[in-house]
C-alpha atoms as a PDB file:
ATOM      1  CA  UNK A   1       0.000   0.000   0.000  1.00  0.00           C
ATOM      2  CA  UNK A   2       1.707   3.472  -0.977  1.00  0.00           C
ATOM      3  CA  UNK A   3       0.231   6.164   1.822  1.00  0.00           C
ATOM      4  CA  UNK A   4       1.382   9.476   1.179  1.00  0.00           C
ATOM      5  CA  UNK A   5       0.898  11.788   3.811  1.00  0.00           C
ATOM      6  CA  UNK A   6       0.401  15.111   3.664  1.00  0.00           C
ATOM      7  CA  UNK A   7      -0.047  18.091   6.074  1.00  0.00           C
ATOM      8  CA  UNK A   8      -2.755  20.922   6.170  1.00  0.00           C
ATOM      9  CA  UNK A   9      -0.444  23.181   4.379  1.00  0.00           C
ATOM     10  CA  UNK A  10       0.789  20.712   1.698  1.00  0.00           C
ATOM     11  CA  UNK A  11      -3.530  19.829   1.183  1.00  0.00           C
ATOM     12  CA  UNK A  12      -4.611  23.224   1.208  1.00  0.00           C
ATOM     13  CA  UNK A  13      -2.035  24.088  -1.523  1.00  0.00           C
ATOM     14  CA  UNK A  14      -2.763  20.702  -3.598  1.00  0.00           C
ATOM     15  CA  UNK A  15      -6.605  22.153  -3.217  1.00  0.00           C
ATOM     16  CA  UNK A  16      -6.075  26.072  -3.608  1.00  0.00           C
ATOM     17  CA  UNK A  17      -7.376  26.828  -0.745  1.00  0.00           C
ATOM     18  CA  UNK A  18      -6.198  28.217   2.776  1.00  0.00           C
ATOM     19  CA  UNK A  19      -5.202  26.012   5.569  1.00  0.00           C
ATOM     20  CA  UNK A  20      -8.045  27.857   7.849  1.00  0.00           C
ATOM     21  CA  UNK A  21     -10.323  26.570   5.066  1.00  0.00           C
ATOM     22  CA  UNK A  22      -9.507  23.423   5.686  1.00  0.00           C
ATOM     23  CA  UNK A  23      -9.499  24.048   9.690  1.00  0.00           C
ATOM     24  CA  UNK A  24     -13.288  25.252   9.578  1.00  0.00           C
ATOM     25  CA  UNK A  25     -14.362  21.806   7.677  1.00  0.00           C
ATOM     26  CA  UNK A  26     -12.782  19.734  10.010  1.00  0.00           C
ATOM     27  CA  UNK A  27     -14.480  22.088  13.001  1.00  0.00           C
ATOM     28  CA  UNK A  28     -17.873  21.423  11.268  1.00  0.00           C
ATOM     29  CA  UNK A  29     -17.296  18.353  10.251  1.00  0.00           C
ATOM     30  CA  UNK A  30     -16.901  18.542   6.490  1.00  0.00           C
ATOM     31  CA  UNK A  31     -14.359  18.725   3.995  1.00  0.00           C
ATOM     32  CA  UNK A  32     -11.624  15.969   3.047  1.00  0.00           C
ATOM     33  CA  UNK A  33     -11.125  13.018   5.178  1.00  0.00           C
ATOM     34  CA  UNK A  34      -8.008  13.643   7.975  1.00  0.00           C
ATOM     35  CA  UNK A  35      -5.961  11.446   9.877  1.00  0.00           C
ATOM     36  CA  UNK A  36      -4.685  12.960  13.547  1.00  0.00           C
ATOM     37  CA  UNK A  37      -1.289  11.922  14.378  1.00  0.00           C
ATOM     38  CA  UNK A  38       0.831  12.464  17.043  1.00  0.00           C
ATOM     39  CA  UNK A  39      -1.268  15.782  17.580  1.00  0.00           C
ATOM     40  CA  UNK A  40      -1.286  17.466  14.107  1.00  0.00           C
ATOM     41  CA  UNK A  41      -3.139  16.890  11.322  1.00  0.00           C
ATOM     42  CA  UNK A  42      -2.420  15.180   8.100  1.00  0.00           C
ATOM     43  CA  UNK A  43      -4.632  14.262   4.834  1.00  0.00           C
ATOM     44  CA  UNK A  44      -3.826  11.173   2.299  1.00  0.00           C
ATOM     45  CA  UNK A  45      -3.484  12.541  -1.158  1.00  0.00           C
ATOM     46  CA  UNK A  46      -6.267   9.955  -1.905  1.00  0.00           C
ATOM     47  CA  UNK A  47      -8.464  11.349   0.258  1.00  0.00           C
ATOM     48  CA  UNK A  48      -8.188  14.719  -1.313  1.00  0.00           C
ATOM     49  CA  UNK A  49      -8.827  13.281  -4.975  1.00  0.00           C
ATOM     50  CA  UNK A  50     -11.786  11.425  -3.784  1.00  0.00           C
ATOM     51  CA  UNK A  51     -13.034  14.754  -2.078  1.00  0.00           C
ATOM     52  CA  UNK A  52     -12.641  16.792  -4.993  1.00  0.00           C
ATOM     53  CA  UNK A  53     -14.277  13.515  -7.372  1.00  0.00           C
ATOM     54  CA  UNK A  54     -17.224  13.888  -4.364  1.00  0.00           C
ATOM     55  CA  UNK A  55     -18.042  17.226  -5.018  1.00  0.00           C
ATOM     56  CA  UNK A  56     -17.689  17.630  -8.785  1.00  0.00           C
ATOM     57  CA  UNK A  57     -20.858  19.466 -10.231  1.00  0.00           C
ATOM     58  CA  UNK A  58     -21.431  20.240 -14.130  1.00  0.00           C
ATOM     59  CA  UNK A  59     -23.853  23.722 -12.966  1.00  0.00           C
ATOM     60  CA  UNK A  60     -24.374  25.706 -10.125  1.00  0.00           C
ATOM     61  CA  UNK A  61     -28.101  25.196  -8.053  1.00  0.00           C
ATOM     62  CA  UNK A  62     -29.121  27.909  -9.616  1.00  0.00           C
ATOM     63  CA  UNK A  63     -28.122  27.254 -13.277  1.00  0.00           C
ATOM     64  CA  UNK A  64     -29.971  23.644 -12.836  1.00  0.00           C
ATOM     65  CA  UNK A  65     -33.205  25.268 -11.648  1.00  0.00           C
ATOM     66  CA  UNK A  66     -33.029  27.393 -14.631  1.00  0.00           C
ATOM     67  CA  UNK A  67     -32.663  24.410 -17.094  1.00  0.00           C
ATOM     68  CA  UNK A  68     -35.451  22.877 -15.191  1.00  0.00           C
ATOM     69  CA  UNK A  69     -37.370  25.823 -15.340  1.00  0.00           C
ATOM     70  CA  UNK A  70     -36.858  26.194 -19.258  1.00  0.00           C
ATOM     71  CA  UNK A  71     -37.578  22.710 -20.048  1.00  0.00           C
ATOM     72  CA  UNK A  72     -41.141  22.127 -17.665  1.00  0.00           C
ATOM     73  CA  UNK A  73     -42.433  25.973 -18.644  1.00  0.00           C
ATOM     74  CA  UNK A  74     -42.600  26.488 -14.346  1.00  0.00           C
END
């Protein structure tokens, strides 16, 4: 098995987003999956691809409702 670790700042920059991003998700319980170790915080970079793979959309909410409002006439 080849588990490469990485750590908040290493997934937040593989992600584009801040490490306080990623801090909030874990506080609500969202975002990627983590692993605590040894009191810090690490992600697998398979974790963070299946995230990303997760949360893939083709339209925004509201760009849906519009198609579905242009193809039933509501």
């Amino acid at each position: 098995m080849d588990l490469e670790l990485l750590t908040e700042g290493e997934a937040a920059e593989v992600l584009r987003l801040s490490p306080a991003t990623l801090a909030t998700w874990r506080s609500r319980g969202g975002g990627p999956a983590f692993v605590g170790l040894g009191g810090r915080v690490v992600y697998e970079r398979a974790a963070l691809v299946e995230f990303v793979q997760r949360n893939r959309r083709a339209m925004t909410k509201g760009a849906a409702m519009r198609e579905f409002e242009a193809i039933t006439g509501r």
